[in-house]
C-alpha atoms as a PDB file:
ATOM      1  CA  UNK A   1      11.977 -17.914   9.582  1.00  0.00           C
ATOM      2  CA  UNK A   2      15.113 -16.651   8.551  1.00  0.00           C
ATOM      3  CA  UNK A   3      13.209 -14.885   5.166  1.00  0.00           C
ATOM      4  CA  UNK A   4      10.872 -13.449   7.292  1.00  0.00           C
ATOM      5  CA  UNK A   5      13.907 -11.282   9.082  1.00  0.00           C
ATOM      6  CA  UNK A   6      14.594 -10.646   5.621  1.00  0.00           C
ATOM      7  CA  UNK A   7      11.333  -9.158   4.796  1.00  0.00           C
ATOM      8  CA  UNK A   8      10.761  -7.552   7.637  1.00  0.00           C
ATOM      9  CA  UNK A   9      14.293  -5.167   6.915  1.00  0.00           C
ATOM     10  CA  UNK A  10      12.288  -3.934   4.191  1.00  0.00           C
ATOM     11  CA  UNK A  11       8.942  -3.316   5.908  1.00  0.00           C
ATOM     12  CA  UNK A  12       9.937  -1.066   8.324  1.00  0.00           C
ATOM     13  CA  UNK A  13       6.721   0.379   9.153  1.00  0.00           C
ATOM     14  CA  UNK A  14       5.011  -3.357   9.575  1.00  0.00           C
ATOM     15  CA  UNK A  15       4.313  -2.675  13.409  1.00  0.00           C
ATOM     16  CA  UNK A  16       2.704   0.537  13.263  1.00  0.00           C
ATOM     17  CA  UNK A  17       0.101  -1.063  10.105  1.00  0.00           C
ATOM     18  CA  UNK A  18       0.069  -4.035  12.244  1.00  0.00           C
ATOM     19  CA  UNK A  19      -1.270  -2.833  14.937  1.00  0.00           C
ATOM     20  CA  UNK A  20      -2.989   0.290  13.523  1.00  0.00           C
ATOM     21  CA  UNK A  21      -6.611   0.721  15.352  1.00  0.00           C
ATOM     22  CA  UNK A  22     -10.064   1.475  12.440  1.00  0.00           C
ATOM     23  CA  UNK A  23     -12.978   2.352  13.304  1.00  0.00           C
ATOM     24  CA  UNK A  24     -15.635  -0.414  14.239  1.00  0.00           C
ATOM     25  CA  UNK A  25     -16.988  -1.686  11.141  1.00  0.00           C
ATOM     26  CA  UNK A  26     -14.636  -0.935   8.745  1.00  0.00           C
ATOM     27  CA  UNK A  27     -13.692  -4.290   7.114  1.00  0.00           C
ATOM     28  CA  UNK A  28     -11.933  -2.776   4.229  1.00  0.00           C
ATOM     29  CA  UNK A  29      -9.493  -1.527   6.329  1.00  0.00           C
ATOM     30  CA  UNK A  30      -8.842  -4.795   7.945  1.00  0.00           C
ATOM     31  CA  UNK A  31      -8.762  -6.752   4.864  1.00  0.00           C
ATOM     32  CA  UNK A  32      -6.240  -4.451   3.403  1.00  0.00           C
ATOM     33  CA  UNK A  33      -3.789  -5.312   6.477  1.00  0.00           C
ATOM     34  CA  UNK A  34      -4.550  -9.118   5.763  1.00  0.00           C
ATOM     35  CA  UNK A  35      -3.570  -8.646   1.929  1.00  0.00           C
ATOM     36  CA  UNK A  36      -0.461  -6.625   3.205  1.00  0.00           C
ATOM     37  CA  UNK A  37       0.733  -9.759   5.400  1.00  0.00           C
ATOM     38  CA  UNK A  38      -0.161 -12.158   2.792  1.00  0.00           C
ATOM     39  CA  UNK A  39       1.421 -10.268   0.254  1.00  0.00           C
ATOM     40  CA  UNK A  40       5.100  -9.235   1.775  1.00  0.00           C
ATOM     41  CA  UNK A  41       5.178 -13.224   3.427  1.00  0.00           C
ATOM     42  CA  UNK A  42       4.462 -14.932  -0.198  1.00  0.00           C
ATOM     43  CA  UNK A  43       7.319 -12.570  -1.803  1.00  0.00           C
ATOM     44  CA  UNK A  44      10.499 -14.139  -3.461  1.00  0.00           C
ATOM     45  CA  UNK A  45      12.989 -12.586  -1.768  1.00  0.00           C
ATOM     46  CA  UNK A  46      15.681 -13.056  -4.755  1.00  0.00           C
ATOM     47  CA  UNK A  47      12.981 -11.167  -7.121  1.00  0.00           C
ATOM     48  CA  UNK A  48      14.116  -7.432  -7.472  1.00  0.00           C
ATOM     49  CA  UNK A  49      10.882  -6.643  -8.282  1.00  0.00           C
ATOM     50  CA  UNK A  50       8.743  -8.189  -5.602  1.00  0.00           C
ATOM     51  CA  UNK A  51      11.027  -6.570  -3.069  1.00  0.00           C
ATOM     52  CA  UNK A  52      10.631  -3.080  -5.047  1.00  0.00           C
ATOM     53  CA  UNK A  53       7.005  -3.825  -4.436  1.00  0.00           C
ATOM     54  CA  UNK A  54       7.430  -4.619  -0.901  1.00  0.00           C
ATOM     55  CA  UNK A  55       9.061  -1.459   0.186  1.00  0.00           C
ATOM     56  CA  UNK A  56       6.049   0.007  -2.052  1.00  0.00           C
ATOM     57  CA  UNK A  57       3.157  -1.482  -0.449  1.00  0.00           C
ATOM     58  CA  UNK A  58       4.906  -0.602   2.988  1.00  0.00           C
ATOM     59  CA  UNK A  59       5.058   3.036   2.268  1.00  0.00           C
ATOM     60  CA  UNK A  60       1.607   3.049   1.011  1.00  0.00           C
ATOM     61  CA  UNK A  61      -0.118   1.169   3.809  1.00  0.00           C
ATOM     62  CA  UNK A  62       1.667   3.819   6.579  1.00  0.00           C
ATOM     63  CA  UNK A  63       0.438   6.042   4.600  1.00  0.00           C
ATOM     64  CA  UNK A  64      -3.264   4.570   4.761  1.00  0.00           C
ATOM     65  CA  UNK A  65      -2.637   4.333   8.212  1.00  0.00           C
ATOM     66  CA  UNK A  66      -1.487   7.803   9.159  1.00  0.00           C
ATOM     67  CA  UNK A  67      -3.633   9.851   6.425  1.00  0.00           C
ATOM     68  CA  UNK A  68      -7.807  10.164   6.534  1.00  0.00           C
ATOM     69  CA  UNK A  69      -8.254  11.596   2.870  1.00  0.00           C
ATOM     70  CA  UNK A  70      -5.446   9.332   1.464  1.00  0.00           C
ATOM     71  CA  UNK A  71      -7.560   6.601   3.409  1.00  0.00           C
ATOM     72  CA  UNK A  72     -10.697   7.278   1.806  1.00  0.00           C
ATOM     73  CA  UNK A  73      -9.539   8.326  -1.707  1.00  0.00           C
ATOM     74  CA  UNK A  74      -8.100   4.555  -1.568  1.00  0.00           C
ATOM     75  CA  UNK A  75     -10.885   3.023  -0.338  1.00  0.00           C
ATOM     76  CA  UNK A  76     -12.962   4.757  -3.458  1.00  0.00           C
ATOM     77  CA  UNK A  77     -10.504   3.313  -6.065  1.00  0.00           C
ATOM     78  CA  UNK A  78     -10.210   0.213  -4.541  1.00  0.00           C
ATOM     79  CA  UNK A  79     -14.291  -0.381  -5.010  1.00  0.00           C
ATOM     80  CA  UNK A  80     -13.461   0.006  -8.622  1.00  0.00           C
ATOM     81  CA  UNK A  81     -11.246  -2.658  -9.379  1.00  0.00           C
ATOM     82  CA  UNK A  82     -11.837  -6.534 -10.608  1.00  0.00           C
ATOM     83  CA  UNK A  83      -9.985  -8.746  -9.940  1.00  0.00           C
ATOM     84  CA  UNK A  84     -10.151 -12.193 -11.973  1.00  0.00           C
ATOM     85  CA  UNK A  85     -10.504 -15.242 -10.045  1.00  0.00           C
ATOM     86  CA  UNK A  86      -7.828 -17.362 -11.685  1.00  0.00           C
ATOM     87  CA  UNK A  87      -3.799 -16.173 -10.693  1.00  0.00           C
ATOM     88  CA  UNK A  88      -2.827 -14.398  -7.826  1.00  0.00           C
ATOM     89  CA  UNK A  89      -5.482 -12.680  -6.548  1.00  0.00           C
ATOM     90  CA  UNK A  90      -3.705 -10.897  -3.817  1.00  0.00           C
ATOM     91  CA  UNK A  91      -0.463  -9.604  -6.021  1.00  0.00           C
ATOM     92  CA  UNK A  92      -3.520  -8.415  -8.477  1.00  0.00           C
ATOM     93  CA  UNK A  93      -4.725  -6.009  -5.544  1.00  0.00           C
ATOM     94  CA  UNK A  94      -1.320  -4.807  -4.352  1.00  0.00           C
ATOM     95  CA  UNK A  95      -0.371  -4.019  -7.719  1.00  0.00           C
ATOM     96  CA  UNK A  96      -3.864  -2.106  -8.369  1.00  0.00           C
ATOM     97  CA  UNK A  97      -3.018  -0.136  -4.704  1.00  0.00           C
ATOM     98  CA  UNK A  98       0.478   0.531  -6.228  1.00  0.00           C
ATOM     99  CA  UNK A  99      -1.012   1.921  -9.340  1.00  0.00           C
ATOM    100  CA  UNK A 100      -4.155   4.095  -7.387  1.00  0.00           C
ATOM    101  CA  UNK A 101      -1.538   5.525  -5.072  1.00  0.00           C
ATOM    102  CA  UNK A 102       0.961   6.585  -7.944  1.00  0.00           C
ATOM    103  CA  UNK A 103      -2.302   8.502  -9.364  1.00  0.00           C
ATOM    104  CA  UNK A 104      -3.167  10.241  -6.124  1.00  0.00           C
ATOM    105  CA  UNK A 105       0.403  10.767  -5.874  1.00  0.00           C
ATOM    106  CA  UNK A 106       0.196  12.459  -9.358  1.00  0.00           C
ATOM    107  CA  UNK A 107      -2.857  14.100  -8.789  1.00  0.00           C
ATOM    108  CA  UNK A 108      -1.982  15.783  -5.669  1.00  0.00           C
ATOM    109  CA  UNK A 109       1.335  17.249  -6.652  1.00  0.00           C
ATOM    110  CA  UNK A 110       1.146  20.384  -7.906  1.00  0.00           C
ATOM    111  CA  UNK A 111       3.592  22.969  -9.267  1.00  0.00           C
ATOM    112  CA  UNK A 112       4.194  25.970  -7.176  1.00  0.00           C
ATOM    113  CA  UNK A 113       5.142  29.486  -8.843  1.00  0.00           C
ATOM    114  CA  UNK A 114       7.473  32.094  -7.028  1.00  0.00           C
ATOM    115  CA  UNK A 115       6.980  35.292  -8.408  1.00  0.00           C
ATOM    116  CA  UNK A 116       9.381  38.099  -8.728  1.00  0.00           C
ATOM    117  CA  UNK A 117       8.802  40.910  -6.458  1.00  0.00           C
ATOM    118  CA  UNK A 118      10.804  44.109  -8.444  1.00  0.00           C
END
């Protein structure tokens, strides 16, 4: 119990992609909230890096709740990846969303020019 308080200081968005309503239907969506929950729960919380990826995942998934094209770029990617049966299946797709939303990221930055009026 007491990790879980732990955990949770570094999720601070868990309530809102908790409780975050889909549409009817769309099972991605809900599976992606299961793998969240799964994933930040199963963490070491003495591993730098799984709690690097926890405050990752938790920016990601308030993003996926709060943005439509962020939602559905996502879901695109996320039909593209393959996942091996043997290991950890579920820190194989959090690391895949981690790596699709750094591209997107990427992707949708773009370098703005301010001219010089004379």
């Amino acid at each position: 119990m007491k990790n879980n308080k732990v955990i949770l200081s570094y999720c601070q968005n868990f309530e809102k992609i908790i409780n975050a309503d889909f549409l009817e239907g769309d099972n991605l969506s809900l599976q992606l909230v299961k793998i969240y929950k799964d994933y930040i729960f199963s963490i070491d919380i003495t591993n730098e890096e799984d709690i690097i990826n926890v405050k990752e995942i938790d920016k990601i998934m308030a993003r996926y709740v709060d943005d439509y094209l962020f939602r559905k770029t996502l879901k695109q990617e996320l039909l593209r990846v393959k996942v091996k049966k043997c290991g950890n299946v579920i820190k194989t797709i959090v690391e895949s969303i981690i790596e699709i939303f750094r591209k997107v990221e990427f992707e949708q930055t773009r370098k703005i020019y301010i001219s010089k009026w004379i």
